[in-house]
PDB file of N, CA and C in Angstrom:
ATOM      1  N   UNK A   1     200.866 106.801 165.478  1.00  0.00           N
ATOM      2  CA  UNK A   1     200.111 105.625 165.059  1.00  0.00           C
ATOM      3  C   UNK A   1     198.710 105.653 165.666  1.00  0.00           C
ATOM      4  N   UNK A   2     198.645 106.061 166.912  1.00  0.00           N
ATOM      5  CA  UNK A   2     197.746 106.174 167.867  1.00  0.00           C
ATOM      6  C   UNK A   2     196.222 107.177 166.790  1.00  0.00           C
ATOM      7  N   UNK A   3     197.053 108.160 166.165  1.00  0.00           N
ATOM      8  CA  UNK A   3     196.265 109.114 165.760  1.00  0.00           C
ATOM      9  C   UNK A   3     195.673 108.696 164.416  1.00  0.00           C
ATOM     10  N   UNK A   4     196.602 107.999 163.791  1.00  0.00           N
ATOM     11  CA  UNK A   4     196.581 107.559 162.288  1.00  0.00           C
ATOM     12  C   UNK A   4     194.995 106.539 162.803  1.00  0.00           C
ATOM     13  N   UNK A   5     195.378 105.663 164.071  1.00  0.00           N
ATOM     14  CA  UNK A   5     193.876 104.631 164.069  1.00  0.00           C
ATOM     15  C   UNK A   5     192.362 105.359 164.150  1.00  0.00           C
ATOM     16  N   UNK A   6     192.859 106.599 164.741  1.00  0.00           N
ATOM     17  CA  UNK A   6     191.541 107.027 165.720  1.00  0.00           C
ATOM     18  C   UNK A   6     190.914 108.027 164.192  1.00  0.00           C
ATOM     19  N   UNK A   7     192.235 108.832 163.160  1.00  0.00           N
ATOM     20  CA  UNK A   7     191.456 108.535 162.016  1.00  0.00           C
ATOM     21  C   UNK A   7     190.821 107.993 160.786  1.00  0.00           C
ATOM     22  N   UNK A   8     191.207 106.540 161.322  1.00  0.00           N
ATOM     23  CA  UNK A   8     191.258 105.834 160.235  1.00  0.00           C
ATOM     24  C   UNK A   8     189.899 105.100 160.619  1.00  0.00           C
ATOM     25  N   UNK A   9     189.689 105.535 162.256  1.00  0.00           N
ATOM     26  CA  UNK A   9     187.954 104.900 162.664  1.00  0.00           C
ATOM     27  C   UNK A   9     187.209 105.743 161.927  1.00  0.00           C
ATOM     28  N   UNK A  10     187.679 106.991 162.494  1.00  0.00           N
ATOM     29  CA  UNK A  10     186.690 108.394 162.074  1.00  0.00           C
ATOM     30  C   UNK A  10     186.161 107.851 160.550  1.00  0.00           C
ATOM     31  N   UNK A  11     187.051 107.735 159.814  1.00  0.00           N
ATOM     32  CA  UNK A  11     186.904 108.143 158.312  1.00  0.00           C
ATOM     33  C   UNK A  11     185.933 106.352 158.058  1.00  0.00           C
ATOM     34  N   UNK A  12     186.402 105.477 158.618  1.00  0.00           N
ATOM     35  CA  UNK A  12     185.595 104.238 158.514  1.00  0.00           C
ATOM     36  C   UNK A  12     183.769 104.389 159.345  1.00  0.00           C
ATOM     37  N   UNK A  13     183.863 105.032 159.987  1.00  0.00           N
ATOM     38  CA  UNK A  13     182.169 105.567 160.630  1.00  0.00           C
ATOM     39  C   UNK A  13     181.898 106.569 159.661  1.00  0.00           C
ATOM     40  N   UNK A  14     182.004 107.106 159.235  1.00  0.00           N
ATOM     41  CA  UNK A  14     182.142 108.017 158.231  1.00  0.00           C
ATOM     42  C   UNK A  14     181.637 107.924 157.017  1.00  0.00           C
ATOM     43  N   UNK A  15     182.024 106.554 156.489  1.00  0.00           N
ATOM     44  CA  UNK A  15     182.134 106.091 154.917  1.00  0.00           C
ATOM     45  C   UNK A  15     180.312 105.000 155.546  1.00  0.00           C
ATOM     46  N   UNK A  16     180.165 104.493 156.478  1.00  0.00           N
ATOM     47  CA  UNK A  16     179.427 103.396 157.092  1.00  0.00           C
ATOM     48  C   UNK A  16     178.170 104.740 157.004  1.00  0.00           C
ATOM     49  N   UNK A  17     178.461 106.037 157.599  1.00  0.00           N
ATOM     50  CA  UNK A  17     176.998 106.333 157.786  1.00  0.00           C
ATOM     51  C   UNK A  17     176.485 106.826 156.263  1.00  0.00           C
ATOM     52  N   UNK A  18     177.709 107.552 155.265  1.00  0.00           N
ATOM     53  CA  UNK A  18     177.555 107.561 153.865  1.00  0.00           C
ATOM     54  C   UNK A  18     176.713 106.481 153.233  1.00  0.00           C
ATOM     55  N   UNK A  19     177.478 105.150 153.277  1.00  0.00           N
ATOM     56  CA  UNK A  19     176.662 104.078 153.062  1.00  0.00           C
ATOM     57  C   UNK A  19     174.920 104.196 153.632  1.00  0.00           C
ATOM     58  N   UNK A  20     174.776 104.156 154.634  1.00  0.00           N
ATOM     59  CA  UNK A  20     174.062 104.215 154.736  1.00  0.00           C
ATOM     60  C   UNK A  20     172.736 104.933 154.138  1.00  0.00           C
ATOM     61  N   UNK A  21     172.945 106.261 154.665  1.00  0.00           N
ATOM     62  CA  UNK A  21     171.874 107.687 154.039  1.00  0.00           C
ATOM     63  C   UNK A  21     172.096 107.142 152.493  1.00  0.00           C
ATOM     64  N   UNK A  22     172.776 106.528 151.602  1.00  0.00           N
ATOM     65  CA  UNK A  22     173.397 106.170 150.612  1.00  0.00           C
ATOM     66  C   UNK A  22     171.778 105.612 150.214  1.00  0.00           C
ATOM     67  N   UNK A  23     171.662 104.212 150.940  1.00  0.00           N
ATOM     68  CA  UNK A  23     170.641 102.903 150.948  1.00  0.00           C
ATOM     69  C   UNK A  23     169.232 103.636 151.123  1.00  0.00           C
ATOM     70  N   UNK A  24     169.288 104.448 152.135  1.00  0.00           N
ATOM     71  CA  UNK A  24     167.881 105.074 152.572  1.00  0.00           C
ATOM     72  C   UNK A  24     167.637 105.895 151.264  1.00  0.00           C
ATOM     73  N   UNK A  25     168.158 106.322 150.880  1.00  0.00           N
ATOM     74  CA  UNK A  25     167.744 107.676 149.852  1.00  0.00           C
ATOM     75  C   UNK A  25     167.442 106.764 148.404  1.00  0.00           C
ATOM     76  N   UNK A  26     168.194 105.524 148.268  1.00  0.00           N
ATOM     77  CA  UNK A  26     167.817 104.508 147.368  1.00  0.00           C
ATOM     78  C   UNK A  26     166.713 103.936 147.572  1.00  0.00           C
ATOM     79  N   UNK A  27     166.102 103.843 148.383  1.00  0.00           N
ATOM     80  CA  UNK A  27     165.113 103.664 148.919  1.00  0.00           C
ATOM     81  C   UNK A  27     163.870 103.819 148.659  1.00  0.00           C
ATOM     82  N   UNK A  28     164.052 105.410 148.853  1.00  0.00           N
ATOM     83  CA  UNK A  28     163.039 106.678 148.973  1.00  0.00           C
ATOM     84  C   UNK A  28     162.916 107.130 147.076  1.00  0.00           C
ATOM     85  N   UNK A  29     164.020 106.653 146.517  1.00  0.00           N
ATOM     86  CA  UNK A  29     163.909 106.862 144.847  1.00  0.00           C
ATOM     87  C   UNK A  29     163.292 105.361 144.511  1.00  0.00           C
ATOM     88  N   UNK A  30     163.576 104.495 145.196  1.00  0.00           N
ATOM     89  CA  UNK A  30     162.694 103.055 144.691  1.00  0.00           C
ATOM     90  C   UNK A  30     161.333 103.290 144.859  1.00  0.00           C
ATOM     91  N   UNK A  31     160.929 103.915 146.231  1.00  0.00           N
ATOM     92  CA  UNK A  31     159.728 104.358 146.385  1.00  0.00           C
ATOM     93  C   UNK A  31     158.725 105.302 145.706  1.00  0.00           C
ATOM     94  N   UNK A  32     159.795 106.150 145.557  1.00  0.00           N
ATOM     95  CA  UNK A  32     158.973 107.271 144.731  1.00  0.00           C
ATOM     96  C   UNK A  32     158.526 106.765 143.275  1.00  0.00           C
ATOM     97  N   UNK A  33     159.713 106.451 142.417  1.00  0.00           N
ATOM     98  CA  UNK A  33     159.296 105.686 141.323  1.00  0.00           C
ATOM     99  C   UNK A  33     158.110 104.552 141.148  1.00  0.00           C
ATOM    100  N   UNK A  34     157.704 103.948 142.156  1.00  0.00           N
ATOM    101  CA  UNK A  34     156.891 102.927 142.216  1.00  0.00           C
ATOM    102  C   UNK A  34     155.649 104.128 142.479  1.00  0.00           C
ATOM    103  N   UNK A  35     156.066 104.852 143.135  1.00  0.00           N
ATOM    104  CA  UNK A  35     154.448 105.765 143.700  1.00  0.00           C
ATOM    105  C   UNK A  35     154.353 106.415 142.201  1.00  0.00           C
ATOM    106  N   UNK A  36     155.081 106.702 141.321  1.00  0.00           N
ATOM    107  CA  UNK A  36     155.241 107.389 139.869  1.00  0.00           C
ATOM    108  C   UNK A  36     154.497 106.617 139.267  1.00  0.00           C
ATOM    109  N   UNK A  37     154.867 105.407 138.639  1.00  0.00           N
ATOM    110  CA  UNK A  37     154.332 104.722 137.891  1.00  0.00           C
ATOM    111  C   UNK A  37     152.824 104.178 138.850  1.00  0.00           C
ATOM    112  N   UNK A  38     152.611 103.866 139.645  1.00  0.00           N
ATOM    113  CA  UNK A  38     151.065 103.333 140.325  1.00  0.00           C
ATOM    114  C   UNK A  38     150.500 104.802 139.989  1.00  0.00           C
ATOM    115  N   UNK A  39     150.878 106.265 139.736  1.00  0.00           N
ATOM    116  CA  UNK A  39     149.816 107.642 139.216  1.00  0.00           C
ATOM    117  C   UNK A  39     149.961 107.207 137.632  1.00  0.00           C
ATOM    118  N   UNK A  40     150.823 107.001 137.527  1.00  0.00           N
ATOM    119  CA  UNK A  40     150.748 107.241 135.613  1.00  0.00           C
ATOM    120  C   UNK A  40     149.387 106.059 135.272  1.00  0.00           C
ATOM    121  N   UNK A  41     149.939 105.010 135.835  1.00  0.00           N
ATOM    122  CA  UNK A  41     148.630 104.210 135.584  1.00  0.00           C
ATOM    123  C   UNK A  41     147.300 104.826 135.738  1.00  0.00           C
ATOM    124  N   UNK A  42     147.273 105.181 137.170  1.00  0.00           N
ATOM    125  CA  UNK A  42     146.067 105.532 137.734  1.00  0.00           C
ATOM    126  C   UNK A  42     145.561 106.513 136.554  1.00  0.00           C
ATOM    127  N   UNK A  43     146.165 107.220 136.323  1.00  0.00           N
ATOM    128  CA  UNK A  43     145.772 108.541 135.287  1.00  0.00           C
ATOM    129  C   UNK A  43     145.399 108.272 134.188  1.00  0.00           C
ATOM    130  N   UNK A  44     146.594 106.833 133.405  1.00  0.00           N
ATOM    131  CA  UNK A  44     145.838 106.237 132.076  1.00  0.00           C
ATOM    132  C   UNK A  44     144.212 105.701 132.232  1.00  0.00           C
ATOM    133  N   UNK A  45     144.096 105.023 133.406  1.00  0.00           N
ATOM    134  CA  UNK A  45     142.656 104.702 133.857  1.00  0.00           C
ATOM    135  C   UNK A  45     141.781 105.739 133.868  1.00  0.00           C
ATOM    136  N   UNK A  46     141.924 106.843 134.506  1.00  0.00           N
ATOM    137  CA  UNK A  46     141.093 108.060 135.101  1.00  0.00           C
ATOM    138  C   UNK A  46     140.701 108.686 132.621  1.00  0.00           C
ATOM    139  N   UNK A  47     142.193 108.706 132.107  1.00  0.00           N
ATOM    140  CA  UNK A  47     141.956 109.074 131.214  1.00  0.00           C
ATOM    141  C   UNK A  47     140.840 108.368 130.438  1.00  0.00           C
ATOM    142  N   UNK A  48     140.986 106.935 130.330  1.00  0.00           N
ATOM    143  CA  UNK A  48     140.279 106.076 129.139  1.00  0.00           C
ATOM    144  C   UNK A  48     138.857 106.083 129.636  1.00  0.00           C
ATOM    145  N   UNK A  49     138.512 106.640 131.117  1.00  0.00           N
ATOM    146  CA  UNK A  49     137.226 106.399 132.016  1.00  0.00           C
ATOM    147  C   UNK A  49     136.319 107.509 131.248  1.00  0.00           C
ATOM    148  N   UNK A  50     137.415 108.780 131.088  1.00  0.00           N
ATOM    149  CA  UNK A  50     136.989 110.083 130.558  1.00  0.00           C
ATOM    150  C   UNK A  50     136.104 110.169 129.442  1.00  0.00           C
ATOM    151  N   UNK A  51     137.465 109.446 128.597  1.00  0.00           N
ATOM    152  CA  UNK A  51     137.311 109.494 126.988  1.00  0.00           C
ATOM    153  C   UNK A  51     135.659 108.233 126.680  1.00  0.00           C
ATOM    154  N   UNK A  52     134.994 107.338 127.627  1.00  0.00           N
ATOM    155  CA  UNK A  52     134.188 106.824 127.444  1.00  0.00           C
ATOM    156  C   UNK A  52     133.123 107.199 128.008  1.00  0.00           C
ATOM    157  N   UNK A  53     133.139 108.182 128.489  1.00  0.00           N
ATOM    158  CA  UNK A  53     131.393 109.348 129.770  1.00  0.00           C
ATOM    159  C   UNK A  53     131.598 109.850 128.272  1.00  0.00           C
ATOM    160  N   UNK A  54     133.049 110.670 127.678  1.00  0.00           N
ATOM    161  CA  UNK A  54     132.407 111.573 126.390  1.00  0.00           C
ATOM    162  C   UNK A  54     131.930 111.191 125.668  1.00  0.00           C
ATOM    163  N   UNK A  55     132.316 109.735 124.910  1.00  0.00           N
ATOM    164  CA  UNK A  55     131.331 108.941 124.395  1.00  0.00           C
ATOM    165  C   UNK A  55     130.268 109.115 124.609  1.00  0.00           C
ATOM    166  N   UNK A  56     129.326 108.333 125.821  1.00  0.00           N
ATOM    167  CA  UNK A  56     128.406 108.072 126.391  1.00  0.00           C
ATOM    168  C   UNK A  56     127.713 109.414 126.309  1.00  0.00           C
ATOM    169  N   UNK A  57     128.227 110.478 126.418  1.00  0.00           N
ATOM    170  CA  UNK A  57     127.382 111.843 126.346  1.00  0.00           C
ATOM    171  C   UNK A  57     127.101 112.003 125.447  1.00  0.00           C
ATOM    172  N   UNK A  58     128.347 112.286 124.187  1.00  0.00           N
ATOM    173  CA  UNK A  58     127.837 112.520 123.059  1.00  0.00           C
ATOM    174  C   UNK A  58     126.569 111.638 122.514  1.00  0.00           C
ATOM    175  N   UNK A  59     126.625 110.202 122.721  1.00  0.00           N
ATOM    176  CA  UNK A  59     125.582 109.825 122.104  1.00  0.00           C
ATOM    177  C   UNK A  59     123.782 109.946 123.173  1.00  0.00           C
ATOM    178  N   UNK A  60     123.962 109.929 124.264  1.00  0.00           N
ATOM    179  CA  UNK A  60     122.773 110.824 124.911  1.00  0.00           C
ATOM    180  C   UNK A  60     122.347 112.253 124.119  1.00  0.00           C
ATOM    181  N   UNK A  61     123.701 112.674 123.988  1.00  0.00           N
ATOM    182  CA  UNK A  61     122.927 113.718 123.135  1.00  0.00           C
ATOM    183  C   UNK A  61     122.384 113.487 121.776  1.00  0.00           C
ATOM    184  N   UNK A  62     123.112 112.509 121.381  1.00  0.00           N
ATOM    185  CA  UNK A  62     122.303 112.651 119.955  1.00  0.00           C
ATOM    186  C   UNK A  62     120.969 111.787 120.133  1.00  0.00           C
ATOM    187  N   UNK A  63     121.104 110.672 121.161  1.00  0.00           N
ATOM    188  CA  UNK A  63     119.412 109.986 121.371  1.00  0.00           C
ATOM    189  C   UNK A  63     118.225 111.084 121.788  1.00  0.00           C
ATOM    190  N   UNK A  64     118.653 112.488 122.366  1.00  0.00           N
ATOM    191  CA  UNK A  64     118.019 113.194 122.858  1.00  0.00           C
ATOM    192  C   UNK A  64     117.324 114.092 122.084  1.00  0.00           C
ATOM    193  N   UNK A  65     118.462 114.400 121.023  1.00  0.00           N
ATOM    194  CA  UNK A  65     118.241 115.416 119.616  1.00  0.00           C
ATOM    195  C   UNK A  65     117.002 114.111 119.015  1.00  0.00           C
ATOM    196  N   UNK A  66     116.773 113.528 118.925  1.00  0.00           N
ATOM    197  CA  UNK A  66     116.274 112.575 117.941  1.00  0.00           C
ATOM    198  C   UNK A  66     114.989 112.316 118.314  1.00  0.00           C
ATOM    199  N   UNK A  67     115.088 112.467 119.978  1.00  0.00           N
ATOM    200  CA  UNK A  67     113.791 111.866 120.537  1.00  0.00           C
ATOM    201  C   UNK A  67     112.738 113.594 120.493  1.00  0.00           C
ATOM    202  N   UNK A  68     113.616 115.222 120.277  1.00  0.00           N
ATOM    203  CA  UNK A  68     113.275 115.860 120.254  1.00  0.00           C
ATOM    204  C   UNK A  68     112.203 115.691 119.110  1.00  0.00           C
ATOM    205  N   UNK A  69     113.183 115.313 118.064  1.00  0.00           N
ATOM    206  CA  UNK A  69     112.737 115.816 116.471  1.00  0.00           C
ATOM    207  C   UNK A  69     111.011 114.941 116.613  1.00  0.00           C
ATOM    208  N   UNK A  70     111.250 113.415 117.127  1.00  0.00           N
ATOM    209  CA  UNK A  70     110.352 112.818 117.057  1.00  0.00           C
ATOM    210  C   UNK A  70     109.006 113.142 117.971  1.00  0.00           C
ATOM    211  N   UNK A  71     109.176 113.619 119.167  1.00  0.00           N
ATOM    212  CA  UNK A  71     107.739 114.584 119.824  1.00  0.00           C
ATOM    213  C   UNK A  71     107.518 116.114 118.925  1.00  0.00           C
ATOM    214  N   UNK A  72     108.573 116.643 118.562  1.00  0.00           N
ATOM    215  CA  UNK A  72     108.326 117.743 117.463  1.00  0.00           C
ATOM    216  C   UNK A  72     107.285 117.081 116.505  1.00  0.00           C
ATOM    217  N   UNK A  73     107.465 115.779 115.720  1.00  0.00           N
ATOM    218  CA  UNK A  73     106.867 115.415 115.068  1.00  0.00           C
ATOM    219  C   UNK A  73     105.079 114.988 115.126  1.00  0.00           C
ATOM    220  N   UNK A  74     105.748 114.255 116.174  1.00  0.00           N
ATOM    221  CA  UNK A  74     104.369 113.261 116.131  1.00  0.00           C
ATOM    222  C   UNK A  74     103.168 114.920 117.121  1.00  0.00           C
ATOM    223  N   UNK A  75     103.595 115.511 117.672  1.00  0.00           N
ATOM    224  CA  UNK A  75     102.931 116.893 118.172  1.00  0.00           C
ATOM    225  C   UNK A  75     102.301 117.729 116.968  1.00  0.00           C
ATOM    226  N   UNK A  76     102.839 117.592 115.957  1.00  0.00           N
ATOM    227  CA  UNK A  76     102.605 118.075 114.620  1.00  0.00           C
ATOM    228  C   UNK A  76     100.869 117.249 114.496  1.00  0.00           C
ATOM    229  N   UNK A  77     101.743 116.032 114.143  1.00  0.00           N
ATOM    230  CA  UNK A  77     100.494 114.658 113.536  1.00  0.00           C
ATOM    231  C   UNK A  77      99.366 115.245 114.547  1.00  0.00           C
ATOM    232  N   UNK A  78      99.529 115.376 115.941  1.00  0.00           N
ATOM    233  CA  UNK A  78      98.633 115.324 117.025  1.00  0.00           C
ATOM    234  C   UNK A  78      98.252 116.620 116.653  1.00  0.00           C
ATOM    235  N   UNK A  79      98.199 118.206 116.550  1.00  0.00           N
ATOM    236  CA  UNK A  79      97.514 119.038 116.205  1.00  0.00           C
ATOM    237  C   UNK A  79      96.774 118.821 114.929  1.00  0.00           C
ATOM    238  N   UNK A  80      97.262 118.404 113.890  1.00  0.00           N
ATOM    239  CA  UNK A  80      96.420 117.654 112.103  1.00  0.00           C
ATOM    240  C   UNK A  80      94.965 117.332 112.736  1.00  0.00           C
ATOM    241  N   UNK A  81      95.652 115.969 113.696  1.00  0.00           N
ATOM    242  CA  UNK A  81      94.271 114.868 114.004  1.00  0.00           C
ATOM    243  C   UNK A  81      93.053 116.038 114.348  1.00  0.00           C
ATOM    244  N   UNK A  82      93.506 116.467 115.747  1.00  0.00           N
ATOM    245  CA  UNK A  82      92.783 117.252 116.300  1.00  0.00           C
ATOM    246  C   UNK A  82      91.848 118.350 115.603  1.00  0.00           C
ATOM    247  N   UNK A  83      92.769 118.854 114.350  1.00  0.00           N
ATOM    248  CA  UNK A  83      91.900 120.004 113.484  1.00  0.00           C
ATOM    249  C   UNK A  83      91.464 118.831 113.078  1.00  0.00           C
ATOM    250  N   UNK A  84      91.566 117.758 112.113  1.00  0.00           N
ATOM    251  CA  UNK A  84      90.408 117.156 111.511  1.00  0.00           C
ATOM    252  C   UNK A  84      89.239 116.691 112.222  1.00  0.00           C
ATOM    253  N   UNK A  85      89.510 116.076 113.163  1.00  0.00           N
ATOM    254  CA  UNK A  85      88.464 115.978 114.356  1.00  0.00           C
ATOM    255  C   UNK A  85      87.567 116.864 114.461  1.00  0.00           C
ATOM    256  N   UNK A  86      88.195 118.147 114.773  1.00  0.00           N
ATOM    257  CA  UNK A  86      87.117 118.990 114.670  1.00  0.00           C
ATOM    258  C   UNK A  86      86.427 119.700 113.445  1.00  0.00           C
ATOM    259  N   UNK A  87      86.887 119.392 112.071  1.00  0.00           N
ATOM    260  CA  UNK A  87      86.576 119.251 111.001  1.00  0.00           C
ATOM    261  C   UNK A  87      85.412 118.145 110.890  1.00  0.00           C
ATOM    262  N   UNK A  88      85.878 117.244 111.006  1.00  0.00           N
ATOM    263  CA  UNK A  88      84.874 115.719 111.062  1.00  0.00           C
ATOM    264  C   UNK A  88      83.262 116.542 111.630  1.00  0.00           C
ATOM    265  N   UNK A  89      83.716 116.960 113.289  1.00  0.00           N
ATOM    266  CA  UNK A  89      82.923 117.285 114.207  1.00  0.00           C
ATOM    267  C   UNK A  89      81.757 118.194 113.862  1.00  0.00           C
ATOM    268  N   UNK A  90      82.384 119.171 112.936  1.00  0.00           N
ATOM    269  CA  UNK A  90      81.452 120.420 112.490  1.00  0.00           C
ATOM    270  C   UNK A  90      80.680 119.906 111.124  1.00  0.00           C
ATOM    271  N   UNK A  91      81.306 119.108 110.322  1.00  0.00           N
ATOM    272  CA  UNK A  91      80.486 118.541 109.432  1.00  0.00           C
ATOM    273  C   UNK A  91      79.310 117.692 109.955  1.00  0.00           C
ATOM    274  N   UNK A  92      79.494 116.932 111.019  1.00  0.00           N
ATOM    275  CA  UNK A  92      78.509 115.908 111.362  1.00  0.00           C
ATOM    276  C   UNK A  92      77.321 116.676 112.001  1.00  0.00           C
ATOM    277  N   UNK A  93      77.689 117.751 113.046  1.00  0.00           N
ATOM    278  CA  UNK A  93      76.622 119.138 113.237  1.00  0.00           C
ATOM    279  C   UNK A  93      75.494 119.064 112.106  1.00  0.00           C
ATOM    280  N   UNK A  94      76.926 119.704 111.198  1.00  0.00           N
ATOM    281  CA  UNK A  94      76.015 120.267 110.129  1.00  0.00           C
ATOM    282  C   UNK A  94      74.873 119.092 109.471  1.00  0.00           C
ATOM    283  N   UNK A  95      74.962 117.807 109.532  1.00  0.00           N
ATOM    284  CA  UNK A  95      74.281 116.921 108.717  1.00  0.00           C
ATOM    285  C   UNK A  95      73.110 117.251 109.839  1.00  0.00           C
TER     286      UNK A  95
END
């Protein structure tokens, strides 16, 4: 009987520290999951942050293409003036 108690403690400390590491490791999966989902978020954020700089670039680039075309342009107008100017210039000589 003596032996039957001393394993019937054993196996009851036993089942108590099971329990236990049981709770901790439930724990450590409550934890982790919460640290899971606070990245998935974080990442949907980091993503939608992304997807709006590419935005934002793409259209820098196209304000940039545009502002090209338009000093291409008006650099054009500005060499014209300049030959007529000096068109103007050589006629008035000449008078």
């Amino acid at each position: 009987l003596d032996h039957s108690n001393k394993a019937n403690s054993d196996l009851q400390k036993h089942i108590k520290k099971i329990h236990n590491e049981m709770k901790d490791m439930n724990t450590r999966i409550e934890e982790a999951q919460r640290l899971a989902s606070e990245y998935r978020e974080q990442y949907g954020i980091s993503e939608r942050r992304a997807n709006a700089l590419h935005g934002e670039l793409e259209e820098s680039r196209t304000l940039l293409e545009q502002s090209d075309r338009g000093r291409r342009q008006v650099e054009g107008e500005l060499g014209e003036a300049q030959e007529s100017i000096g068109n103007l210039t050589s006629q008035n000589a000449n008078l």
